[in-house]
Protein backbone atom coordinates (compact mmCIF):
# COMPACT_ATOMS: atom_id res chain seq x y z
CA UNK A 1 88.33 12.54 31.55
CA UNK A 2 85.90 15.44 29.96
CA UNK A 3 85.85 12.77 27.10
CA UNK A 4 84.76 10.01 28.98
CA UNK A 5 82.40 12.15 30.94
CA UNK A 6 80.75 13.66 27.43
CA UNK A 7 80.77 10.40 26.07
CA UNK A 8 78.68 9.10 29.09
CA UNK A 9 75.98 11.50 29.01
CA UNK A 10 75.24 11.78 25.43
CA UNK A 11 74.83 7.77 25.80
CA UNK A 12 72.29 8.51 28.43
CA UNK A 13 70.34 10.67 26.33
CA UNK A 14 69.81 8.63 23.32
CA UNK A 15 68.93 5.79 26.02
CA UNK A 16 66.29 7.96 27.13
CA UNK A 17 64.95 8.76 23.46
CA UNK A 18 64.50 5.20 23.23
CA UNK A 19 62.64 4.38 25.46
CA UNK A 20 60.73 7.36 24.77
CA UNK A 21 60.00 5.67 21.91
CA UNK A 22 58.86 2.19 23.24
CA UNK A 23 56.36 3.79 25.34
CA UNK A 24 54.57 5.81 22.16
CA UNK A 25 56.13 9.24 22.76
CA UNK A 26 57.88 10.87 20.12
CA UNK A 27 61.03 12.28 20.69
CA UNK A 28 62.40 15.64 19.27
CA UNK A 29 64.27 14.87 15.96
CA UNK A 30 68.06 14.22 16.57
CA UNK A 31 69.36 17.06 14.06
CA UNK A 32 67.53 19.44 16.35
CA UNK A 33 68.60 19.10 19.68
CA UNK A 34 72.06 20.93 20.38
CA UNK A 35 75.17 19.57 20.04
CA UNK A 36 77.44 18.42 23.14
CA UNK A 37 80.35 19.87 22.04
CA UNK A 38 81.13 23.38 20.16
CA UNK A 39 84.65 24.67 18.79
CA UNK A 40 86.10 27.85 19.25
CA UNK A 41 88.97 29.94 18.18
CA UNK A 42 90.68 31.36 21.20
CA UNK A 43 93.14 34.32 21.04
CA UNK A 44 96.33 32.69 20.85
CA UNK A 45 95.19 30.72 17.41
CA UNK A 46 93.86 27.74 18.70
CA UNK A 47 91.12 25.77 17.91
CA UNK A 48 89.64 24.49 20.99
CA UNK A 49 86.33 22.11 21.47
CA UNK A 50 84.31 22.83 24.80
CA UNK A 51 81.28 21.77 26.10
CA UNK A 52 78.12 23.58 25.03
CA UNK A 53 77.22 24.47 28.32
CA UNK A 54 79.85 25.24 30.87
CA UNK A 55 78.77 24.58 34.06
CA UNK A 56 82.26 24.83 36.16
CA UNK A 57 85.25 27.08 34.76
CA UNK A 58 88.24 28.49 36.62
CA UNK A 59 91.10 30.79 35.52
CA UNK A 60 95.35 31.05 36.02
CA UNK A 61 95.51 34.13 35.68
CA UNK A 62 93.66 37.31 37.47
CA UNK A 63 92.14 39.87 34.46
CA UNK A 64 90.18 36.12 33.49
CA UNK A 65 89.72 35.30 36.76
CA UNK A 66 87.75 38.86 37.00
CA UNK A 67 85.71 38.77 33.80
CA UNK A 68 84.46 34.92 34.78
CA UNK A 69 83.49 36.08 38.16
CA UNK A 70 81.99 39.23 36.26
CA UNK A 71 79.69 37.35 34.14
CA UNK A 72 78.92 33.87 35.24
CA UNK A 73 79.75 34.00 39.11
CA UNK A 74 77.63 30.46 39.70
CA UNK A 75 79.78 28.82 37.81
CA UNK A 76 83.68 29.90 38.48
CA UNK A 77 84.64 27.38 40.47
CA UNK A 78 87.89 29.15 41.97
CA UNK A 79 89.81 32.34 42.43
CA UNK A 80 93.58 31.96 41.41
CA UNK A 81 96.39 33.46 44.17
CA UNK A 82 97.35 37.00 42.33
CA UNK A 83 93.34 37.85 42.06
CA UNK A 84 93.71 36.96 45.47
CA UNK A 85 95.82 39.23 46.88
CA UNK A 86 94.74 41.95 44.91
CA UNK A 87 91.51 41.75 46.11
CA UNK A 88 90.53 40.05 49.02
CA UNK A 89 94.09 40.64 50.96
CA UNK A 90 93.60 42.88 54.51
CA UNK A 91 95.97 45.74 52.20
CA UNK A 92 94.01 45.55 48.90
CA UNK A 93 91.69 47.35 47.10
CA UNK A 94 88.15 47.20 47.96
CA UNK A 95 86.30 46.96 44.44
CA UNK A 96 83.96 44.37 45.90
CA UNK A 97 80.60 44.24 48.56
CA UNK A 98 81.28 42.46 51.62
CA UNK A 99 78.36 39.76 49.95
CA UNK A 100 80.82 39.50 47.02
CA UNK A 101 84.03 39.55 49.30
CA UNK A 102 82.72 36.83 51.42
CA UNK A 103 81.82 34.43 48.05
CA UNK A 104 85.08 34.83 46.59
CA UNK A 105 86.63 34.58 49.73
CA UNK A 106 85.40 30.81 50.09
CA UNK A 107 86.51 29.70 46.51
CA UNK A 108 89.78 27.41 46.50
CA UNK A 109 92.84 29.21 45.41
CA UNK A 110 94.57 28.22 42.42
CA UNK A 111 97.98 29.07 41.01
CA UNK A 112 98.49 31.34 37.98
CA UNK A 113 100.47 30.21 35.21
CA UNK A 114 103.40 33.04 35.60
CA UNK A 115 104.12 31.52 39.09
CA UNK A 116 103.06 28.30 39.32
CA UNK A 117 100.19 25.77 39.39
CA UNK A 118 99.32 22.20 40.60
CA UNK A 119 97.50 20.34 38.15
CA UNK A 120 96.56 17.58 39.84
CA UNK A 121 94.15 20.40 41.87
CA UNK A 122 93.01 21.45 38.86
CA UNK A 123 92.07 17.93 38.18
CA UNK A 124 90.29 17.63 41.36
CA UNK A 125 88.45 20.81 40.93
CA UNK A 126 86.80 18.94 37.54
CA UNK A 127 86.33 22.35 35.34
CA UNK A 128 84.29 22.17 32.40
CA UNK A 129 86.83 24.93 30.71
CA UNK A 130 90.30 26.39 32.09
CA UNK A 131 90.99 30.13 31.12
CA UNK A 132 94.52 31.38 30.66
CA UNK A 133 96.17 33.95 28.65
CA UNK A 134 98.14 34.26 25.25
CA UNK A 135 100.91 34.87 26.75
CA UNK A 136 101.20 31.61 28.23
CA UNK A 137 103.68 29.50 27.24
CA UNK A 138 102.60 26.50 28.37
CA UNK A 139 99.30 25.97 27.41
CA UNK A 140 99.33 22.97 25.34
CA UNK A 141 101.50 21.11 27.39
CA UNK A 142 98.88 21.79 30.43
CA UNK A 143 95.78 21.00 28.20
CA UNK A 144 97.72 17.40 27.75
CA UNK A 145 97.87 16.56 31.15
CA UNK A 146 94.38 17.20 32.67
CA UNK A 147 92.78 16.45 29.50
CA UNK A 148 90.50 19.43 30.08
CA UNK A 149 89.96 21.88 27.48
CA UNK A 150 92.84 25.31 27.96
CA UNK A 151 91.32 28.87 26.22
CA UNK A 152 93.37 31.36 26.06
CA UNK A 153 92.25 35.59 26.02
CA UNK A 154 94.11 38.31 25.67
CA UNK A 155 95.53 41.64 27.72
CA UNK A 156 98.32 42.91 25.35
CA UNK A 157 95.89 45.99 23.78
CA UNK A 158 92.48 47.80 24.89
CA UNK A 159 90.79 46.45 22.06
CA UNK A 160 92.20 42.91 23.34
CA UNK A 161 90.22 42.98 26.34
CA UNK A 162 86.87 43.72 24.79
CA UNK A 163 87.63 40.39 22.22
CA UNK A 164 88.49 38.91 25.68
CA UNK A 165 85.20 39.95 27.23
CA UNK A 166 83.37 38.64 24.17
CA UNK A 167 84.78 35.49 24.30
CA UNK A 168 84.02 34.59 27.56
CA UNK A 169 80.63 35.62 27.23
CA UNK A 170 80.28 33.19 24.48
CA UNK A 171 82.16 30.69 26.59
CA UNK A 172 79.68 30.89 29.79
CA UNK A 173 76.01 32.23 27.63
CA UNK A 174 76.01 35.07 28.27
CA UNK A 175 76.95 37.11 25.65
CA UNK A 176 74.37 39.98 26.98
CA UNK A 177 76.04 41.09 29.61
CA UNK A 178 79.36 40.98 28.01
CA UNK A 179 77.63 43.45 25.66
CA UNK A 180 77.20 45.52 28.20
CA UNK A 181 80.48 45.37 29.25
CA UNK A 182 81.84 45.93 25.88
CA UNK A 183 79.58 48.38 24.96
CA UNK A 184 80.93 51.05 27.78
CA UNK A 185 84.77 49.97 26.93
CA UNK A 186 84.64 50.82 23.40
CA UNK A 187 82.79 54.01 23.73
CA UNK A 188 85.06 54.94 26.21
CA UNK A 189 87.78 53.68 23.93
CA UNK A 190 86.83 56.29 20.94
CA UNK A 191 85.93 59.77 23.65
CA UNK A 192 89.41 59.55 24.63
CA UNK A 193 90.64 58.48 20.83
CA UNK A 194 88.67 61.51 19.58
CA UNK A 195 90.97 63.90 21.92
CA UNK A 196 93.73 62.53 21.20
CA UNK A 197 92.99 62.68 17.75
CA UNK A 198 92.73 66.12 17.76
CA UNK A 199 96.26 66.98 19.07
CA UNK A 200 98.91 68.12 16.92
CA UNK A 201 102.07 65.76 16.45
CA UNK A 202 104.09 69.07 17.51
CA UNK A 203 101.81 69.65 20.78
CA UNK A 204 101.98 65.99 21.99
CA UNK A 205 103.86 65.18 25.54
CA UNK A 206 106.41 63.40 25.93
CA UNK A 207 106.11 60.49 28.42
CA UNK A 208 108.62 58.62 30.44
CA UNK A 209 106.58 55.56 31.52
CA UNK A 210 108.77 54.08 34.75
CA UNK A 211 108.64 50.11 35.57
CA UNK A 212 106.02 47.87 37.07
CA UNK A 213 108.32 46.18 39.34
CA UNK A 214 108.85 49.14 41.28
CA UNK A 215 112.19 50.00 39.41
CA UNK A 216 111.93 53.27 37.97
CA UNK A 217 114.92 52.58 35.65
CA UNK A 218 112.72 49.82 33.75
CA UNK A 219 109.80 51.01 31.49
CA UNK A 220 107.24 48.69 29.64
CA UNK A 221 107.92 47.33 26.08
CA UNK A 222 105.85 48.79 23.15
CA UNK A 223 103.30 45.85 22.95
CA UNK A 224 102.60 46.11 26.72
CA UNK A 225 98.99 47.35 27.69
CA UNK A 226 100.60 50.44 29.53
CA UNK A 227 102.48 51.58 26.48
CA UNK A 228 99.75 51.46 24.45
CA UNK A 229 97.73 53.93 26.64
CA UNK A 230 100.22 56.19 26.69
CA UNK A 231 99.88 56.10 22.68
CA UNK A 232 95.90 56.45 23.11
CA UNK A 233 96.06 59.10 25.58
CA UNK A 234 98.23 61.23 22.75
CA UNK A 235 101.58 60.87 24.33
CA UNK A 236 104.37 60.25 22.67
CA UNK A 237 106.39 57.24 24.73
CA UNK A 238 110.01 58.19 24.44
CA UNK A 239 111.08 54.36 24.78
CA UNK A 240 109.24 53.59 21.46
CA UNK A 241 112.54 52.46 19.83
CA UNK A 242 113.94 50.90 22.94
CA UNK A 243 115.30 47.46 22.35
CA UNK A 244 114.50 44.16 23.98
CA UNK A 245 111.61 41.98 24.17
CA UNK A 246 108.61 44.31 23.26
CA UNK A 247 106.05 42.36 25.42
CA UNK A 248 108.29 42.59 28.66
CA UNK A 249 106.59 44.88 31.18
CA UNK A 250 109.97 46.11 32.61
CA UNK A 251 112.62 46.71 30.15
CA UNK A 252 115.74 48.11 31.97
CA UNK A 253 116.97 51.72 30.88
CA UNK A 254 119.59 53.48 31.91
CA UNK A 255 119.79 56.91 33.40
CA UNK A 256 122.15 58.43 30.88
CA UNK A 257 119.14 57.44 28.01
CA UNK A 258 116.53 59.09 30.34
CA UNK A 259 118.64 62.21 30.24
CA UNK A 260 118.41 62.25 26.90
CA UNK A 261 114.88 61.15 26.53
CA UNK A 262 114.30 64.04 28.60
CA UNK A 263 110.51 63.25 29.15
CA UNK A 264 107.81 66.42 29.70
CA UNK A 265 105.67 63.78 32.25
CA UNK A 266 107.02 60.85 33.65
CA UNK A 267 104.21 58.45 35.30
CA UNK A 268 105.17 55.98 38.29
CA UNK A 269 103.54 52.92 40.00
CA UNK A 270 103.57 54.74 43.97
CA UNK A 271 104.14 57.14 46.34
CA UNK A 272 107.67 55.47 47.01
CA UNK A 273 108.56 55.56 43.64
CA UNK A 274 107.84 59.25 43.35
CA UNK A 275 109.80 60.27 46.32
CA UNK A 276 112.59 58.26 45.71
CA UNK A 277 112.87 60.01 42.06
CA UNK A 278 112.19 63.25 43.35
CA UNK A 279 114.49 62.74 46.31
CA UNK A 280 117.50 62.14 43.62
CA UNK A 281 119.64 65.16 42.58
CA UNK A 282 120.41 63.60 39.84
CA UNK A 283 116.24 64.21 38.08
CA UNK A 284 116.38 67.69 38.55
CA UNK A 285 117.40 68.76 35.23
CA UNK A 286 114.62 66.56 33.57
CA UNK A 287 111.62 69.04 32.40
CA UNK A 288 109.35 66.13 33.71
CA UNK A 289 110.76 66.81 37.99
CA UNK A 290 111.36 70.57 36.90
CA UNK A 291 107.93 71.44 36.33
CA UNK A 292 106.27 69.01 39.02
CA UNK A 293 104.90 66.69 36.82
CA UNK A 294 105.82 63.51 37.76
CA UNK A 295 102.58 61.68 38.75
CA UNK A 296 101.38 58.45 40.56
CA UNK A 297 98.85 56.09 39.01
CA UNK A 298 95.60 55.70 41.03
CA UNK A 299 95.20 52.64 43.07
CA UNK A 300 91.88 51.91 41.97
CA UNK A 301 92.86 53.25 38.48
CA UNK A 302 95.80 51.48 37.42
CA UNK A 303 97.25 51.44 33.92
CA UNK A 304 97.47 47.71 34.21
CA UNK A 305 94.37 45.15 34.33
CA UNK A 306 90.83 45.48 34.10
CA UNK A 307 90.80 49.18 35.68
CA UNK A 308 93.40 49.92 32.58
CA UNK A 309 90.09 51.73 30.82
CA UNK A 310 90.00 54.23 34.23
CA UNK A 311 93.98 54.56 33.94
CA UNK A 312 93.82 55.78 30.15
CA UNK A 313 90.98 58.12 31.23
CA UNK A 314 93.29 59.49 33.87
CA UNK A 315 95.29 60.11 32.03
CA UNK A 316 94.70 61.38 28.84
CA UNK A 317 93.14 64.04 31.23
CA UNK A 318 97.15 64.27 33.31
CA UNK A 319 98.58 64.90 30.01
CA UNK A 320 96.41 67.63 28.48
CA UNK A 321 93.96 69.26 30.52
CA UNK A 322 94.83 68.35 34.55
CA UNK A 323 92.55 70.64 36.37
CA UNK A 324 89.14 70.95 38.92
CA UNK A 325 86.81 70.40 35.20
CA UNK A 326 89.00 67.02 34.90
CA UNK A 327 88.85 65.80 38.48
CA UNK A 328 85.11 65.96 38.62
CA UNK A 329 84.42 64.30 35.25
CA UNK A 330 86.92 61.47 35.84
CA UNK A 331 85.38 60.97 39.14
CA UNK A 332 82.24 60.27 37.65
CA UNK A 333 83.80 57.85 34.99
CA UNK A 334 85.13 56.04 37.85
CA UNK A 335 82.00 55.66 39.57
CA UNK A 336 79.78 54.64 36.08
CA UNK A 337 83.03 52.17 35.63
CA UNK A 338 82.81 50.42 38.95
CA UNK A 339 79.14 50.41 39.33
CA UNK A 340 79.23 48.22 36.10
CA UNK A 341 82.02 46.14 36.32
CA UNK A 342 82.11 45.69 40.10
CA UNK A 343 78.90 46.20 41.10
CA UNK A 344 80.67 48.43 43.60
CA UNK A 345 79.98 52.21 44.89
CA UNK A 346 83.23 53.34 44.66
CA UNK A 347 84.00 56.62 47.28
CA UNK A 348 85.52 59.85 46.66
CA UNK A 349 88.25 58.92 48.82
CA UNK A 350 88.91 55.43 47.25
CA UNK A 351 88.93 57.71 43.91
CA UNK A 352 91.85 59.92 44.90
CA UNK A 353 93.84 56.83 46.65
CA UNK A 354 97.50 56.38 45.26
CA UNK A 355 99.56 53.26 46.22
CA UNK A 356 102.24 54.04 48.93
């Protein structure tokens, strides 16, 4: 279908040149106008050809779904359900104006490819360009049935999401605000790598990082995004050597192996989490519970996604300094970070908001 449609309107063009031509104009030489079609390398290894100018683009998967809406929010043609809910639900977080709440609110609501999709409403929806992730397994065999070019970025590191950022940029033109973007990631990026830097292997925390999936006897794998901030913020993760599928965001541990771990800080996804840990007889002996350091990711913060730069702000600053200096400097990260990625004045109370 993108074929035929490509196909068509280069034909119309070189009809036009012609009869351009018959009429005693000249036309621009052929070997300067731009080409139709451009190829890329996406960031699971592919080499895709696209259009040279995207007009419609959706995304399966939310952290895309963002950065589209981010930089080209004309032409994103949908919002799929996850970005949804964390959004532009009645219980989520409010990162977005009403002006921008009420736009994405009226986009159709795809699938994500973790959960589920229809292709035949992708189809319908006619994208130029579909944006998934690596990690998705089926992105070939999707690209084969709606005939529709399938690009996938990355989460799995910090430094993947500023390639991801890039690439979209390029993808949609425009590549200058994705510098922007970029730009305050990657300086962000090396302040907190400079601390960390800086602390002794002997003086580094240990850190028990407990599951997504609100089961704190599950942690992350090592090539998850939230074990790698809690190797940038200078912790040391204690399930580093833990076996199973490294890219599996909740590995299951038992509690004899967290006993021996015996983590100095243990971070959790809520409230619920914390008081059910804390509520247990059996964490009492761990340093982590004994000296009250158990702590709860911010909501607007969290060590997952797009706000994953706040989280590894946070905490860097939980793990080695924690005090009044800290709160008010992270506050004002938080509000530089959503005025420029969100557009959004973030409050003081939206700043100190945990997830129940």
């Amino acid at each position: 279908m993108l074929r035929n449609r490509l196909s068509t309107r280069v034909s119309g063009l070189l009809l036009i040149f012609m009869l351009l031509a018959g009429c005693g104009t000249t036309a621009a030489p052929s070997d300067k106008t731009a080409p139709a079609q451009v190829t890329i390398n996406d960031m699971a290894g592919r080499k895709i050809t696209i259009p040279s100018h995207v007009t419609r683009i959706l995304a399966l998967h939310p952290i895309p779904t963002y950065f589209l809406y981010r930089l080209t929010p004309d032409k994103v043609i949908s919002k799929d359900m996850v970005f949804a809910k964390r959004y532009l639900d009645k219980d989520s977080v409010m990162a977005y104006a009403e002006p921008d709440r009420a736009k994405l609110s009226k986009l159709p609501t795809t699938g994500v490819f973790f959960k589920g999709l229809n292709p035949e409403q992708l189809l319908a929806m006619n994208p130029d360009v579909i944006v998934t992730l690596s990690k998705d397994p089926n992105i070939d065999e999707l690209e084969h049935k709606v005939n529709i070019p399938v690009v996938a970025v990355s989460k799995d590191t910090m430094a993947d999401y500023a390639a991801s950022i890039r690439l979209i940029g390029k993808i949609v033109g425009n590549e200058s605000e994705a510098d922007k973007l970029i730009n305050y990631w990657q300086k962000t990026l090396a302040k907190v790598k400079s601390k960390a830097d800086a602390i002794p292997a002997d003086k580094r925390v240990r850190v028990y990082f407990a599951g997504v999936g609100g089961n704190v006897l599950t942690t992350p794998g090592t090539q998850t995004i939230m074990a790698s901030i809690v190797t940038m913020a200078g912790g040391v993760n204690v399930a580093q050597g833990l076996s199973g599928n490294p890219t599996d965001e909740s590995l299951p541990v038992s509690f004899e192996q967290i006993l021996k771990w015996n983590p100095a800080i243990i971070i959790v996804n809520t409230q619920k989490d914390k008081d059910q840990l804390l509520g247990d007889a059996a964490w009492k002996s761990i340093e982590a519970v004994k000296n009250n350091r158990v702590y709860v990711q911010p909501r607007y913060a969290n060590l997952d996604g797009v706000t994953a730069l706040m989280g590894l702000v946070w905490l860097e600053g939980k793990l080695y300094q924690n005090d009044a200096e800290f709160e008010v400097y992270f506050e004002t990260k938080m509000r530089e970070f959503y005025q420029l990625f969100h557009n959004y004045p973030i409050t003081p109370a939206q700043i100190k908001e945990v997830a129940k």
